[in-house]
C-alpha atoms as a PDB file:
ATOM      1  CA  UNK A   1      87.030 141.503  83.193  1.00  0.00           C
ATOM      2  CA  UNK A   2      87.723 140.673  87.311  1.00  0.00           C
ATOM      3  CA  UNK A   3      89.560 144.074  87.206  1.00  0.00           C
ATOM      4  CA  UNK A   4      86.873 145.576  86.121  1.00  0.00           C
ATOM      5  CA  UNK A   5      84.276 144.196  88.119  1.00  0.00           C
ATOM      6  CA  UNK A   6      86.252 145.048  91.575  1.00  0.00           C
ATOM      7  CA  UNK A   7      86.687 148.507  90.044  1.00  0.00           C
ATOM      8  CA  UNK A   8      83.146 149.312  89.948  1.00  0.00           C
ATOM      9  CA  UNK A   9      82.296 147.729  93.363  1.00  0.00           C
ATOM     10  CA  UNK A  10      84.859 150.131  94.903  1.00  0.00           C
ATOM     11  CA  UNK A  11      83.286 153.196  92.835  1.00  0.00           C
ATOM     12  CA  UNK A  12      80.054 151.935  94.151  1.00  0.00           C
ATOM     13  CA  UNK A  13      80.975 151.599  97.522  1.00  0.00           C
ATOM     14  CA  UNK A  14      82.612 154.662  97.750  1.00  0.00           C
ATOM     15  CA  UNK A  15      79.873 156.618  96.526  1.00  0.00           C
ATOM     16  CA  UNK A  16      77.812 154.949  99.098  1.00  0.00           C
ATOM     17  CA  UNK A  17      80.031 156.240 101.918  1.00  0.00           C
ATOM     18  CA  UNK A  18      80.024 159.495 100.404  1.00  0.00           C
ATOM     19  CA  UNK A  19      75.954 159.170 100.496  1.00  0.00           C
ATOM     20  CA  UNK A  20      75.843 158.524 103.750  1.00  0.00           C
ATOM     21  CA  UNK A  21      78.261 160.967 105.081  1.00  0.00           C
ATOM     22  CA  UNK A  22      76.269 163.848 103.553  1.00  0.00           C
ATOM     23  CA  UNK A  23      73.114 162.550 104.826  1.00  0.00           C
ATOM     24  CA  UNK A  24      74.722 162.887 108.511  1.00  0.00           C
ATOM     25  CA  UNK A  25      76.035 166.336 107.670  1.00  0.00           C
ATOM     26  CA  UNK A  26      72.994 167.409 106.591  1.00  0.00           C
ATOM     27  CA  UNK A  27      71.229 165.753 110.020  1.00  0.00           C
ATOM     28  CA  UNK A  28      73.832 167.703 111.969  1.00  0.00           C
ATOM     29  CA  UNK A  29      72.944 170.612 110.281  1.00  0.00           C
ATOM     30  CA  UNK A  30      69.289 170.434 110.783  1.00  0.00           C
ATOM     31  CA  UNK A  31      69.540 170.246 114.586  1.00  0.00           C
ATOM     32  CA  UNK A  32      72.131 172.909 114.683  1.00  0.00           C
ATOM     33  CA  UNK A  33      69.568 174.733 112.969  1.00  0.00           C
ATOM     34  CA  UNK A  34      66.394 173.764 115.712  1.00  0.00           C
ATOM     35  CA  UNK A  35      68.470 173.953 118.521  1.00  0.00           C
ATOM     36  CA  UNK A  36      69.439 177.628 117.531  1.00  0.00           C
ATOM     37  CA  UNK A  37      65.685 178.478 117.211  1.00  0.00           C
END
């Protein structure tokens, strides 16, 4: 069952970093996109 557990909690936080680092591409992207304009 502990194996278990501390599997999902990685899964979890690793989709969490994922998350995040899209968010900030898609930031980066956006002022690419109004400084170009």
């Amino acid at each position: 069952m502990d194996k278990i557990n501390t599997w999902k909690k990685d899964n979890n936080i690793k989709l969490n970093i994922k998350g995040i680092l899209c968010r900030i591409l898609t930031l980066k992207r956006l002022q690419n996109i109004h400084a170009k304009a």
